[in-house]
PDB file of N, CA and C in Angstrom:
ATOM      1  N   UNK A   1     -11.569 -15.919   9.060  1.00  0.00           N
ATOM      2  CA  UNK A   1     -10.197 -16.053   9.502  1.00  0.00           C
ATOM      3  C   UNK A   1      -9.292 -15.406   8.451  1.00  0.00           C
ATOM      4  N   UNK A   2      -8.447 -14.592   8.890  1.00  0.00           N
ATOM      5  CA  UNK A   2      -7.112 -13.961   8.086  1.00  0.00           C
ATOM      6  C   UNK A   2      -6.478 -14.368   7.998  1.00  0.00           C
ATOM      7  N   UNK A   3      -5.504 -15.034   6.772  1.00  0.00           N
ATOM      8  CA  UNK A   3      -4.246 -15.457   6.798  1.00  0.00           C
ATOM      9  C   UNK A   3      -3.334 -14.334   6.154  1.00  0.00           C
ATOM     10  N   UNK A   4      -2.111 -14.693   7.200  1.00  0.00           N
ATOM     11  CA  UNK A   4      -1.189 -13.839   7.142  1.00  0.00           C
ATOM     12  C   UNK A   4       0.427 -14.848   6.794  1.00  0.00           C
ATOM     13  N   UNK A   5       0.538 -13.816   6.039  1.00  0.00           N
ATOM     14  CA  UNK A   5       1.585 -14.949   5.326  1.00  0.00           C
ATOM     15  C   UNK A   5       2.884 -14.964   5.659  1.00  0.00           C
ATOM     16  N   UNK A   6       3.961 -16.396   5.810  1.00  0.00           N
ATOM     17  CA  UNK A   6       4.743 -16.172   6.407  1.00  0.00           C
ATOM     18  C   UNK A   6       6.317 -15.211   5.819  1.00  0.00           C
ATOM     19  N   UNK A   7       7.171 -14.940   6.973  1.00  0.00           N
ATOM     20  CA  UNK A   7       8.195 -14.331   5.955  1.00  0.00           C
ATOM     21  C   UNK A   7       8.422 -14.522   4.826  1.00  0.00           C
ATOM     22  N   UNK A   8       8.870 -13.971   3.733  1.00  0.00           N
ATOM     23  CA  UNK A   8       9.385 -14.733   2.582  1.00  0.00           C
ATOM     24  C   UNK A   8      10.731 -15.163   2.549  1.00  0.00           C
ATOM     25  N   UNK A   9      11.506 -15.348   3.381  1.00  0.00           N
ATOM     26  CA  UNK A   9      12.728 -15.914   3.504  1.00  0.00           C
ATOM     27  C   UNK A   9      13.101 -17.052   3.904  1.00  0.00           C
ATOM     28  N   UNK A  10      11.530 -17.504   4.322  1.00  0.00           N
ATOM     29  CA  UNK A  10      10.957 -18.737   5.242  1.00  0.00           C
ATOM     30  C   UNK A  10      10.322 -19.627   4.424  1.00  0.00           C
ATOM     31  N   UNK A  11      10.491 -20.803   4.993  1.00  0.00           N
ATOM     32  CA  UNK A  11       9.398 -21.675   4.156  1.00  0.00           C
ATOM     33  C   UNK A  11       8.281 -22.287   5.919  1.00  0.00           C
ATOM     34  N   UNK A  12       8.605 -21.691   6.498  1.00  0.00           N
ATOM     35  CA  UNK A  12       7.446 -21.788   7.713  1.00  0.00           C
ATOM     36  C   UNK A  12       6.187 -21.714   6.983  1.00  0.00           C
ATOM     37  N   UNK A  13       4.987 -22.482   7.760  1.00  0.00           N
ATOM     38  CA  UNK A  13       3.618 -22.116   7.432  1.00  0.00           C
ATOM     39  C   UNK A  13       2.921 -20.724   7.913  1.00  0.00           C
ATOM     40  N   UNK A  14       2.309 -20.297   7.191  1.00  0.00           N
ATOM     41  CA  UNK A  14       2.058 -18.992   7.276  1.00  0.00           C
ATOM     42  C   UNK A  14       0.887 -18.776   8.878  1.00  0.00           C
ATOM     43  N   UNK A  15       1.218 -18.260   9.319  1.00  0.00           N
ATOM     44  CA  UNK A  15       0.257 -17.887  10.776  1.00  0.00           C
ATOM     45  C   UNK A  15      -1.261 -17.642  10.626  1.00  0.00           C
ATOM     46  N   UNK A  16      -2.059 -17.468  11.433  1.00  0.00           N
ATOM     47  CA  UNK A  16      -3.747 -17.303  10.821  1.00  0.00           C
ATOM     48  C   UNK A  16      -3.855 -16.389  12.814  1.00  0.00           C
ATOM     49  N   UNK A  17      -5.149 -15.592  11.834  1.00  0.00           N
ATOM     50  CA  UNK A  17      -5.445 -15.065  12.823  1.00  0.00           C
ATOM     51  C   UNK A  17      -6.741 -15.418  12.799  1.00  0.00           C
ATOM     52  N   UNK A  18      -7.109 -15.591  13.854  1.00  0.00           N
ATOM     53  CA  UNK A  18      -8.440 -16.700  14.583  1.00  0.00           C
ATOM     54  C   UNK A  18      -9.592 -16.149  14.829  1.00  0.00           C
ATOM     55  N   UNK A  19     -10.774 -16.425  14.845  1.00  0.00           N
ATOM     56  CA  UNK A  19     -12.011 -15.807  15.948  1.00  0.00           C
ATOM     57  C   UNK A  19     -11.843 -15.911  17.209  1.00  0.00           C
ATOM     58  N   UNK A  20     -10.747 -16.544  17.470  1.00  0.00           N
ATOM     59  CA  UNK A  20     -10.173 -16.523  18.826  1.00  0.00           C
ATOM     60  C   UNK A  20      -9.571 -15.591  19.408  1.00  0.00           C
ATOM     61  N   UNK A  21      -9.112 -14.521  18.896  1.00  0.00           N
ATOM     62  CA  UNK A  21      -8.306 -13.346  18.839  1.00  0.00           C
ATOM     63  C   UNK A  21      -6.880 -13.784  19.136  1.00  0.00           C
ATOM     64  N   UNK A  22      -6.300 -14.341  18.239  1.00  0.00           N
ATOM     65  CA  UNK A  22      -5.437 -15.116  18.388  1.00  0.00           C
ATOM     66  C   UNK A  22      -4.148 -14.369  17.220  1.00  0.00           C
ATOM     67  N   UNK A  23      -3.119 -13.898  17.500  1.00  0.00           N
ATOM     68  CA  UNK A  23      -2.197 -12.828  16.232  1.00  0.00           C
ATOM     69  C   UNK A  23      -0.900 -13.946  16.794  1.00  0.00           C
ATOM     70  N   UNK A  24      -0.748 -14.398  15.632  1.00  0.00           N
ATOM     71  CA  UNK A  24       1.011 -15.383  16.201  1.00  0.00           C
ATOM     72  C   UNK A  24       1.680 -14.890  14.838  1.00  0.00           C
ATOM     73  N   UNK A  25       2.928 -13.989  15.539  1.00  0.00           N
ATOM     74  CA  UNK A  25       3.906 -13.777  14.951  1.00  0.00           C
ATOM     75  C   UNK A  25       4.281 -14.249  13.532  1.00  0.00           C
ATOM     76  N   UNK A  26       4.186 -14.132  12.588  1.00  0.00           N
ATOM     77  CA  UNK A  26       4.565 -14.988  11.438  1.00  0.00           C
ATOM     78  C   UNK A  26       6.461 -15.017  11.084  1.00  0.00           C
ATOM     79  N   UNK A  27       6.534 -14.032  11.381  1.00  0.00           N
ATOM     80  CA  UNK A  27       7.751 -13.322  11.184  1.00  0.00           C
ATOM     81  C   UNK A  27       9.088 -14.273  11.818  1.00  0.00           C
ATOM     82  N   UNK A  28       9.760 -14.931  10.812  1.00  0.00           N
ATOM     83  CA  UNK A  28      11.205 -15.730  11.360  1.00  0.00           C
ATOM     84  C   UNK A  28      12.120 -15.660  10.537  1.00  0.00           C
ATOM     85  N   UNK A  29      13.237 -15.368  11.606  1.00  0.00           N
ATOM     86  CA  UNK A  29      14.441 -14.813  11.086  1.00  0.00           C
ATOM     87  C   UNK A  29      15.481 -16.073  12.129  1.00  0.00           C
ATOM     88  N   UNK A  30      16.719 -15.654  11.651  1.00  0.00           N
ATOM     89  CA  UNK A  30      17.542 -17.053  12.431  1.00  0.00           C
ATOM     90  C   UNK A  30      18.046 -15.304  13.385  1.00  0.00           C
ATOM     91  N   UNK A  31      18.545 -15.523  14.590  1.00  0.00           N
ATOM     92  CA  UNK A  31      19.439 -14.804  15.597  1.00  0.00           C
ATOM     93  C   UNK A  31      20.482 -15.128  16.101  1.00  0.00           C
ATOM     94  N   UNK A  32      21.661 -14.025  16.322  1.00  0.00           N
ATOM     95  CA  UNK A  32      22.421 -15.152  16.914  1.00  0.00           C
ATOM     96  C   UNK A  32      22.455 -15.388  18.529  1.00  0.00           C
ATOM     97  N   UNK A  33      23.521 -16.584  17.841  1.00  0.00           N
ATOM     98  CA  UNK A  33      23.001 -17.193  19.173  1.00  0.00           C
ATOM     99  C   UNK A  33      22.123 -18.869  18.441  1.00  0.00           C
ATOM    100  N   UNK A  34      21.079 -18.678  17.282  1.00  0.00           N
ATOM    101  CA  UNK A  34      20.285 -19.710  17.199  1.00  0.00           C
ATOM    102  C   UNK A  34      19.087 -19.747  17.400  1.00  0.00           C
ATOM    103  N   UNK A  35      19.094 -19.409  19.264  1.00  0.00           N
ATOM    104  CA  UNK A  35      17.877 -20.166  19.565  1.00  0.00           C
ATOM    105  C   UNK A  35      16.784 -18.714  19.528  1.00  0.00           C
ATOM    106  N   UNK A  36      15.306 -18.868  19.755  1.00  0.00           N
ATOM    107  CA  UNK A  36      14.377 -18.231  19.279  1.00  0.00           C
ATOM    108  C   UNK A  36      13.481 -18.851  20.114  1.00  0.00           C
ATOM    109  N   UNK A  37      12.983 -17.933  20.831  1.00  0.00           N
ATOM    110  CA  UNK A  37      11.973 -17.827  21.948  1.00  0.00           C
ATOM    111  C   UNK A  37      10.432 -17.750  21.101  1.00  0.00           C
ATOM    112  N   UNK A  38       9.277 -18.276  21.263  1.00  0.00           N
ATOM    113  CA  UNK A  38       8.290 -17.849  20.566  1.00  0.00           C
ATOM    114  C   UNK A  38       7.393 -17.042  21.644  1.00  0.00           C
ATOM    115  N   UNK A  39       7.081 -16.110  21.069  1.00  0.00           N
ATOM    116  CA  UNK A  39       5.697 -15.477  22.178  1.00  0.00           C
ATOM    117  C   UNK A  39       4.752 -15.487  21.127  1.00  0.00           C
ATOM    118  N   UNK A  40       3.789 -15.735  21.598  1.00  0.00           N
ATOM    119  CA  UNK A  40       2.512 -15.458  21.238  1.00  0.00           C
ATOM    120  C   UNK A  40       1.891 -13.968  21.977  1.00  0.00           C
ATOM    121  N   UNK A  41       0.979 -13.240  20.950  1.00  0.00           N
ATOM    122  CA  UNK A  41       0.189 -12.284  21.736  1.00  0.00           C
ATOM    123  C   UNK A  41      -1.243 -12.603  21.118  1.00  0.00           C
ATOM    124  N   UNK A  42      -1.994 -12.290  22.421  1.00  0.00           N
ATOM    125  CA  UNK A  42      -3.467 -11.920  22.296  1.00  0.00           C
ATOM    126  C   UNK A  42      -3.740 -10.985  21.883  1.00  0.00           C
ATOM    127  N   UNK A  43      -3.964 -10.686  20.700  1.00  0.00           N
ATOM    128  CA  UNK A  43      -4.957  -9.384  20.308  1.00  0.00           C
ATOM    129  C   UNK A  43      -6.195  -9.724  19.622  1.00  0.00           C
ATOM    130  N   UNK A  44      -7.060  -8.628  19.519  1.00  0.00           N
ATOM    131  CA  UNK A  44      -8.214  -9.276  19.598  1.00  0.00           C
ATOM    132  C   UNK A  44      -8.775  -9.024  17.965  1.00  0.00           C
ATOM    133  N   UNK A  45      -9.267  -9.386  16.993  1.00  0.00           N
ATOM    134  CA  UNK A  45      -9.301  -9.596  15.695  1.00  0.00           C
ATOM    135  C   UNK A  45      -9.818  -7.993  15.814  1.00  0.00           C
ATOM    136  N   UNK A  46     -10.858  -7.279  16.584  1.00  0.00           N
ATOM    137  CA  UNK A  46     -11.075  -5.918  16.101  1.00  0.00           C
ATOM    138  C   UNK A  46      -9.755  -5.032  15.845  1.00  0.00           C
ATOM    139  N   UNK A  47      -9.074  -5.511  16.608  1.00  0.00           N
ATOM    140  CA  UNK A  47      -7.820  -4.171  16.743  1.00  0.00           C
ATOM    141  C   UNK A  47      -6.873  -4.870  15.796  1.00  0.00           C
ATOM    142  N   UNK A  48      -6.257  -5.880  14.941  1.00  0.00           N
ATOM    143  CA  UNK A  48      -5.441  -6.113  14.104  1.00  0.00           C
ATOM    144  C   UNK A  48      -6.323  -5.366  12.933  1.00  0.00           C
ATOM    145  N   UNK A  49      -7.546  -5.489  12.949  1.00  0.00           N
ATOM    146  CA  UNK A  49      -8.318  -5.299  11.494  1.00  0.00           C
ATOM    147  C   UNK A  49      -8.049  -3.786  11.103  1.00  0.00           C
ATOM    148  N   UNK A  50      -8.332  -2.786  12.626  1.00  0.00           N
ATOM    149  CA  UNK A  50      -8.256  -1.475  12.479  1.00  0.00           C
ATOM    150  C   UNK A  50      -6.679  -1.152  12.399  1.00  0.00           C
ATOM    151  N   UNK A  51      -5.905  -1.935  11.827  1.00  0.00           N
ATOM    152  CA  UNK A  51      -4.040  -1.530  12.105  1.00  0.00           C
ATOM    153  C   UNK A  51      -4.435  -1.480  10.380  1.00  0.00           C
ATOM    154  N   UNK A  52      -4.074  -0.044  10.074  1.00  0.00           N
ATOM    155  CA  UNK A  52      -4.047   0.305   8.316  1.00  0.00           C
ATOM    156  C   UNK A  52      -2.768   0.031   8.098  1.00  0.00           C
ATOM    157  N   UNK A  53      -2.324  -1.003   7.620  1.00  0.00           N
ATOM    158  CA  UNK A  53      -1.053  -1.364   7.397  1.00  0.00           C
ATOM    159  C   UNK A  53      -1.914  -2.798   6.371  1.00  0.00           C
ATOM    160  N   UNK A  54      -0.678  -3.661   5.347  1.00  0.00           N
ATOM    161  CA  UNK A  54      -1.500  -4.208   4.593  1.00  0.00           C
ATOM    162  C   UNK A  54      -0.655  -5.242   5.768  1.00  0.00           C
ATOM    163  N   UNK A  55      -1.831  -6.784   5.286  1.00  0.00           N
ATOM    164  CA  UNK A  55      -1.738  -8.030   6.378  1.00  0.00           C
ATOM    165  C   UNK A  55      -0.394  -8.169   6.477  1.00  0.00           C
ATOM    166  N   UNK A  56       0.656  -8.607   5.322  1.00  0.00           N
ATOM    167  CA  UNK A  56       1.712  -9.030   5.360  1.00  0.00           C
ATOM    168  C   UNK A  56       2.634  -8.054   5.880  1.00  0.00           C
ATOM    169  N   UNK A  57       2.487  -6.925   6.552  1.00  0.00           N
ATOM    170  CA  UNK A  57       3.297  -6.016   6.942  1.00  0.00           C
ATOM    171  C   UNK A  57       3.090  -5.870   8.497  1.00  0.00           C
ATOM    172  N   UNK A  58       2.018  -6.240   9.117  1.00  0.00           N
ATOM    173  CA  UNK A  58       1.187  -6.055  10.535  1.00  0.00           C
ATOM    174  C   UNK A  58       2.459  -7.100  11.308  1.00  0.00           C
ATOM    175  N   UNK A  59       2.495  -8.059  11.129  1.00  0.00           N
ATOM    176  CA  UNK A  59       3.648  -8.886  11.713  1.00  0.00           C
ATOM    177  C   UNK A  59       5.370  -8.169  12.332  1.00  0.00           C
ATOM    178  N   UNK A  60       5.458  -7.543  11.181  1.00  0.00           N
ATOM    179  CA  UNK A  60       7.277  -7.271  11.022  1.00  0.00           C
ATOM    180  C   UNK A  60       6.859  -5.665  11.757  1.00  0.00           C
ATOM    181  N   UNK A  61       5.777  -4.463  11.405  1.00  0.00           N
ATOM    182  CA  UNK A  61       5.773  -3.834  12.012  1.00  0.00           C
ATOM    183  C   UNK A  61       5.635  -3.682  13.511  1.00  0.00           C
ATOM    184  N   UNK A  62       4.865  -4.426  13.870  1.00  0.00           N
ATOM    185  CA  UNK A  62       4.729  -4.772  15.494  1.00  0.00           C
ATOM    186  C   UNK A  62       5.830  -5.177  15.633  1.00  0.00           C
ATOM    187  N   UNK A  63       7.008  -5.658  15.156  1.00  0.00           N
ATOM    188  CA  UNK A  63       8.166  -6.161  16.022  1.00  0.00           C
ATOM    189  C   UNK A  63       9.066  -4.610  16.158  1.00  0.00           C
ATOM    190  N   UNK A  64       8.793  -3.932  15.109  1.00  0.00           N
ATOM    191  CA  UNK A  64       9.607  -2.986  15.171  1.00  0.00           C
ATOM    192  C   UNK A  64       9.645  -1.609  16.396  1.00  0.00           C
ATOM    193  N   UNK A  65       7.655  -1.593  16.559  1.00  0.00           N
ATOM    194  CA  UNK A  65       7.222  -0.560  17.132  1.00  0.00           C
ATOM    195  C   UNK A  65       7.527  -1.112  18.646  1.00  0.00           C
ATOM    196  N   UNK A  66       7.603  -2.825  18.803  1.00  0.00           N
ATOM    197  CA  UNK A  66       7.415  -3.068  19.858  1.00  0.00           C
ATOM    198  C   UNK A  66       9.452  -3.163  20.582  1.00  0.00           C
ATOM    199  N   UNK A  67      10.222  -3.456  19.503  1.00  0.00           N
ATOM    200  CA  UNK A  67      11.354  -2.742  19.683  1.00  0.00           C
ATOM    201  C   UNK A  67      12.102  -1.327  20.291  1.00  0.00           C
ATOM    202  N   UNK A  68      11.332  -0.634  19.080  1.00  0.00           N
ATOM    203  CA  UNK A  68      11.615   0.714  19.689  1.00  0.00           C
ATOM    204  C   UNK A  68      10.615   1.179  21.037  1.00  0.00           C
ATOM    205  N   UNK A  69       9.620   0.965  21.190  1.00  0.00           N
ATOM    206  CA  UNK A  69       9.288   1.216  22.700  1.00  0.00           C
ATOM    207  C   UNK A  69      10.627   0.309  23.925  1.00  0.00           C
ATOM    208  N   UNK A  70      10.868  -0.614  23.565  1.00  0.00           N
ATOM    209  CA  UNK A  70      11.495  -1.381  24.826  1.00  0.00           C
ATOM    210  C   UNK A  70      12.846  -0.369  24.699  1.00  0.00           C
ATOM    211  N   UNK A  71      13.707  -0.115  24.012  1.00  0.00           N
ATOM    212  CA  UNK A  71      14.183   0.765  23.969  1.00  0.00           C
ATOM    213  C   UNK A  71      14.701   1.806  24.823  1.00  0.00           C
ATOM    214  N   UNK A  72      13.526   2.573  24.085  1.00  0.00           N
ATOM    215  CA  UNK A  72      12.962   4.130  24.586  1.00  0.00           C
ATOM    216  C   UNK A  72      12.990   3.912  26.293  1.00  0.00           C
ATOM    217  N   UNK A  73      12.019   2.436  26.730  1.00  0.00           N
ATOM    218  CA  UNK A  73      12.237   3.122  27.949  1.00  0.00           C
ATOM    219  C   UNK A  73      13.125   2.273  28.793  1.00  0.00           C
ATOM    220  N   UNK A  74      14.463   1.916  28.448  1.00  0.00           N
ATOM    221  CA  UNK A  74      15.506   1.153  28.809  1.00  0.00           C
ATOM    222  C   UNK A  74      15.796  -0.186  29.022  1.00  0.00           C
ATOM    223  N   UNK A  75      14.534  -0.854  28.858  1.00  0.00           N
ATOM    224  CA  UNK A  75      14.290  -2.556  28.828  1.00  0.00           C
ATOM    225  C   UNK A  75      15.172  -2.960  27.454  1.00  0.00           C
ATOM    226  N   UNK A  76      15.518  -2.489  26.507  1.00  0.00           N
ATOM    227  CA  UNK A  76      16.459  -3.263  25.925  1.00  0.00           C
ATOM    228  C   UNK A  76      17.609  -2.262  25.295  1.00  0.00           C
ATOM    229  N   UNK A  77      18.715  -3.205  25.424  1.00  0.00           N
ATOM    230  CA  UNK A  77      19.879  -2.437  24.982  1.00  0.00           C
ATOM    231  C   UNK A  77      19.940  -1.940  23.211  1.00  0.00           C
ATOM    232  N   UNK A  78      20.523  -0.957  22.758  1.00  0.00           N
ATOM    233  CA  UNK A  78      19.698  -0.818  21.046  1.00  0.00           C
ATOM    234  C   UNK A  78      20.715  -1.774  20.284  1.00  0.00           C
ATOM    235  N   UNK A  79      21.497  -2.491  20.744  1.00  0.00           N
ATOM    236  CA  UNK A  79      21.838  -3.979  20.042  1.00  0.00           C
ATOM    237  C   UNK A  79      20.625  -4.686  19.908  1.00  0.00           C
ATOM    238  N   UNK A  80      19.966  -5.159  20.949  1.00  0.00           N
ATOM    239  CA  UNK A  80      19.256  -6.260  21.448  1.00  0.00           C
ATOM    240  C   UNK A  80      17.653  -5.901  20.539  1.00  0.00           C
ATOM    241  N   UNK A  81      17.424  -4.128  20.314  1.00  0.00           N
ATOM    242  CA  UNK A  81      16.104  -3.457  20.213  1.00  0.00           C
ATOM    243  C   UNK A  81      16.634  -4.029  18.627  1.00  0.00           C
ATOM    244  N   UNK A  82      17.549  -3.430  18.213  1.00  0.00           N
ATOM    245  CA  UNK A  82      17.768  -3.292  16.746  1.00  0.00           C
ATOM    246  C   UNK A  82      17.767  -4.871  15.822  1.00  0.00           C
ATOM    247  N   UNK A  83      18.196  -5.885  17.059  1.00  0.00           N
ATOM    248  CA  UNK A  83      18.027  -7.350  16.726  1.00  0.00           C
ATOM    249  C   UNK A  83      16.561  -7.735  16.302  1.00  0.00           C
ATOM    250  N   UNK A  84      15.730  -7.227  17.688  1.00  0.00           N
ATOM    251  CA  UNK A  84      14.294  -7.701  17.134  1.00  0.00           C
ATOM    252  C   UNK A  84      13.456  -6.691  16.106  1.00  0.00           C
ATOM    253  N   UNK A  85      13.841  -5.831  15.733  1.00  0.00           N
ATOM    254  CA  UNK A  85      13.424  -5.349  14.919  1.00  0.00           C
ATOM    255  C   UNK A  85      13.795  -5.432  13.274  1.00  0.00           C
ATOM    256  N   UNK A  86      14.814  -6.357  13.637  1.00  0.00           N
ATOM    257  CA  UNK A  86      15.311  -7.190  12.381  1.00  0.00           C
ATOM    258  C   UNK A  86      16.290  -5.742  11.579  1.00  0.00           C
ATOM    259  N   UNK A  87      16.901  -4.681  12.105  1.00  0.00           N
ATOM    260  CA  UNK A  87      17.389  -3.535  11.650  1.00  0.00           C
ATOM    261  C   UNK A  87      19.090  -3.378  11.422  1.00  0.00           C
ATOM    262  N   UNK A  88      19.624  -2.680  10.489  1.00  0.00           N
ATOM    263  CA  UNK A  88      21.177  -2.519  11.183  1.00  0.00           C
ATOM    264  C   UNK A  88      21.035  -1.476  11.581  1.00  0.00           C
ATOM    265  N   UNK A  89      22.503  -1.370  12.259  1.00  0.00           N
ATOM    266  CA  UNK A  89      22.608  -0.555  13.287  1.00  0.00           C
ATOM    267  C   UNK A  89      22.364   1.325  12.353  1.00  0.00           C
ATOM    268  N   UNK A  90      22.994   1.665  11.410  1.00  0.00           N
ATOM    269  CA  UNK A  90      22.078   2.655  11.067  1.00  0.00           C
ATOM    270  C   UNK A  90      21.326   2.965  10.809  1.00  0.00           C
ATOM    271  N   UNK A  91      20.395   2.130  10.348  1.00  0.00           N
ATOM    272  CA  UNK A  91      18.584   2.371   9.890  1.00  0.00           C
ATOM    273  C   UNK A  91      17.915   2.387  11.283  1.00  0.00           C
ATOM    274  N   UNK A  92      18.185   1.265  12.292  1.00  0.00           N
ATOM    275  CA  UNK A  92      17.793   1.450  13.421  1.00  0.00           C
ATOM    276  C   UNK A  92      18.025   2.869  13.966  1.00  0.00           C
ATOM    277  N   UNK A  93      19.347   3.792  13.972  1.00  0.00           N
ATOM    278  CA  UNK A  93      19.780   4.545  14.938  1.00  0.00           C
ATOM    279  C   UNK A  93      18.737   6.018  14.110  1.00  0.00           C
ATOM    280  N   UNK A  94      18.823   5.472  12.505  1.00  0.00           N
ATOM    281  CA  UNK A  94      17.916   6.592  12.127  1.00  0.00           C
ATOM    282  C   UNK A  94      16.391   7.075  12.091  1.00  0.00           C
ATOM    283  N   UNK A  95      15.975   5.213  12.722  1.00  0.00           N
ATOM    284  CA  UNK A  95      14.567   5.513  12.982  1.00  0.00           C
ATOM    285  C   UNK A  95      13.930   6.387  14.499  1.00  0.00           C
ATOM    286  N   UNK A  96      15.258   5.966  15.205  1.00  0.00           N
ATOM    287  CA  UNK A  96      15.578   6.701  16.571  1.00  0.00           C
ATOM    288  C   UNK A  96      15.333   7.816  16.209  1.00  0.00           C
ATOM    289  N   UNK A  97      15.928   8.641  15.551  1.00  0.00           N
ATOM    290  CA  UNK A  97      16.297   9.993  15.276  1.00  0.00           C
ATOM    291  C   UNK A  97      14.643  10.461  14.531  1.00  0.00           C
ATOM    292  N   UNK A  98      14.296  10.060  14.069  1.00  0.00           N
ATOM    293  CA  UNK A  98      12.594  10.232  13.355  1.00  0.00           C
ATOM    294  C   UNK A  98      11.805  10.288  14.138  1.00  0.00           C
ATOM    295  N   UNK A  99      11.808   9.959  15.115  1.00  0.00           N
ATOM    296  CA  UNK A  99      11.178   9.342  16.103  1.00  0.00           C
ATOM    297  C   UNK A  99      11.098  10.481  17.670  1.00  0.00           C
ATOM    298  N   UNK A 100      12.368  11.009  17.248  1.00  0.00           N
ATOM    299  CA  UNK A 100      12.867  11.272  18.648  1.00  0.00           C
ATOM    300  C   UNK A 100      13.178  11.126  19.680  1.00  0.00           C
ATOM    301  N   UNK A 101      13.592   9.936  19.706  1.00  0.00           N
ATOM    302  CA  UNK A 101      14.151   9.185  20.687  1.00  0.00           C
ATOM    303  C   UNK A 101      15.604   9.317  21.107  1.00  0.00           C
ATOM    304  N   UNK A 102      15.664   9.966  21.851  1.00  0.00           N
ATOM    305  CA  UNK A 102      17.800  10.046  22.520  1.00  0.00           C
ATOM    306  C   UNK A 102      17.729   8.767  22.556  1.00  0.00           C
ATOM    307  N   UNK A 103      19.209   8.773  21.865  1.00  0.00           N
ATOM    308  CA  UNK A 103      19.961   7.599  21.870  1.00  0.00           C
ATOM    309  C   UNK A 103      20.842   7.221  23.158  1.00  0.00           C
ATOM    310  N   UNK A 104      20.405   6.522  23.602  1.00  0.00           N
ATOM    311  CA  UNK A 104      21.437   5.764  25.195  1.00  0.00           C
ATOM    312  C   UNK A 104      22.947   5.442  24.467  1.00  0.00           C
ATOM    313  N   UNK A 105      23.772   6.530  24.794  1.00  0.00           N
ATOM    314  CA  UNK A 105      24.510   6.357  23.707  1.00  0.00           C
ATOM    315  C   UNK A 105      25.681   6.173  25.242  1.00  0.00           C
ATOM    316  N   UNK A 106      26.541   5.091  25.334  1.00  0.00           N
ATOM    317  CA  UNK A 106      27.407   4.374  26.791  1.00  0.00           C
ATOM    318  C   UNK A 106      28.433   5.084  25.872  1.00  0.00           C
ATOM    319  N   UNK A 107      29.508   5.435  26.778  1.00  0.00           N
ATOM    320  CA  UNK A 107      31.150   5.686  26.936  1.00  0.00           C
ATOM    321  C   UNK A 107      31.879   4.675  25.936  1.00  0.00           C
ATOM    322  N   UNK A 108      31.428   3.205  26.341  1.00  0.00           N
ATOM    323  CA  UNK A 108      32.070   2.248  25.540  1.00  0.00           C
ATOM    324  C   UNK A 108      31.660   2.135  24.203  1.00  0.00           C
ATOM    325  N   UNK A 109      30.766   2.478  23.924  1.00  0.00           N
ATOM    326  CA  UNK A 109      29.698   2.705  22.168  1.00  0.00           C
ATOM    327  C   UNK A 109      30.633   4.128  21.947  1.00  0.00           C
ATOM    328  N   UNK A 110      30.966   4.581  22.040  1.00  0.00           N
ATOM    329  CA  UNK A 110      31.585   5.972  21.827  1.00  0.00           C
ATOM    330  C   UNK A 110      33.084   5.499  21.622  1.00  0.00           C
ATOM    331  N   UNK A 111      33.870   4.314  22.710  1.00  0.00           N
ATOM    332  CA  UNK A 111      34.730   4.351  22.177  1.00  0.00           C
ATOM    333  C   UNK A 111      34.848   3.783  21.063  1.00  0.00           C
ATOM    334  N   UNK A 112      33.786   2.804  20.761  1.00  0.00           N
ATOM    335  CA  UNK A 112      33.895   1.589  19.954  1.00  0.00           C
ATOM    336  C   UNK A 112      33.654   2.628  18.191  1.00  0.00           C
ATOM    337  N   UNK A 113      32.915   3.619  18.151  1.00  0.00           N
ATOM    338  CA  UNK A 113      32.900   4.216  16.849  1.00  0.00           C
ATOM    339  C   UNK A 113      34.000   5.305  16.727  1.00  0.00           C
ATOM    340  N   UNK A 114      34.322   5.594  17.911  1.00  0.00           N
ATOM    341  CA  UNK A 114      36.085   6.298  17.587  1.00  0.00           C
ATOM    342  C   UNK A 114      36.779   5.570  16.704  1.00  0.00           C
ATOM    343  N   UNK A 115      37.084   4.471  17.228  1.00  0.00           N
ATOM    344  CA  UNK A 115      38.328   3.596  17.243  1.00  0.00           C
ATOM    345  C   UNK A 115      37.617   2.995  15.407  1.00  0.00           C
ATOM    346  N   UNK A 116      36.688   2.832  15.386  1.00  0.00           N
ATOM    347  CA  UNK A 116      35.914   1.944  13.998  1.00  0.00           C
ATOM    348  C   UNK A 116      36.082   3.418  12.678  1.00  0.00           C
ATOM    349  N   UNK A 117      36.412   4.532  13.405  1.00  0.00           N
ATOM    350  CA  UNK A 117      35.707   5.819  12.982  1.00  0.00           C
ATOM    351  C   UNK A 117      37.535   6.493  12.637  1.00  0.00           C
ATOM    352  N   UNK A 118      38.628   5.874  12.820  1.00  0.00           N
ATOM    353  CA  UNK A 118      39.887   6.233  12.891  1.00  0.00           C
ATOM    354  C   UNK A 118      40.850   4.924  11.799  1.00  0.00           C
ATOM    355  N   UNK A 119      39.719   3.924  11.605  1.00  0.00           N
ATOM    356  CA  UNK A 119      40.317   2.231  11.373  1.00  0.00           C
ATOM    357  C   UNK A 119      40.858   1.637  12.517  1.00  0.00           C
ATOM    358  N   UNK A 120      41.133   1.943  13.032  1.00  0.00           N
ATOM    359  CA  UNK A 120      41.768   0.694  14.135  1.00  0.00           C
ATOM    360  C   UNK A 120      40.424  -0.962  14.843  1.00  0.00           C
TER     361      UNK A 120
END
């Protein structure tokens, strides 16, 4: 069994990954709003083992990759993507850009960095 340790911002118990193929999120952050949905995913201990990333990083990266896919293909707004990926809004918009991902960039996001982009 792998233990994977929890955020360090957390005093949560750290998550374990199982012979069960069992990967639970370790990763907690407060959102707003508060409340915090838990999902669990099934993956299966071969395929976390083959993720070359070190243990304590496999957690926070899957939120990110699994961010920017929802994204990409319009299931989440890049407020909502950039939330679960724990990002601000420019590191997020620049991982977009690395990535290659067009930015769903709305009329009202355009006005909103005019107007932020002038002081008002």
């Amino acid at each position: 069994m792998m233990q994977v340790p929890a955020d360090k911002n957390t005093k949560k118990n750290p998550a374990t990954i199982s012979a069960h193929q069992r990967y639970q999120h370790p990763v907690r952050r407060e959102y707003q709003g508060g409340r915090v949905m838990s999902v669990q995913l099934q993956i299966p201990d071969t395929v976390v083992q083959a993720i070359r990333l070190p243990e304590e990083r496999i957690a926070q990266t899957l939120l990110v990759e699994l961010a920017i896919t929802l994204y990409a293909q319009g299931l989440l707004s890049f407020g909502k993507a950039r939330e679960l990926a724990g990002m601000g809004k420019y590191e997020f918009s620049r991982l977009l850009g690395e990535r290659g991902i067009v930015r769903h960039y709305s009329r009202e996001e355009l006005e909103d960095d005019l107007a932020y982009a002038s002081g008002k």
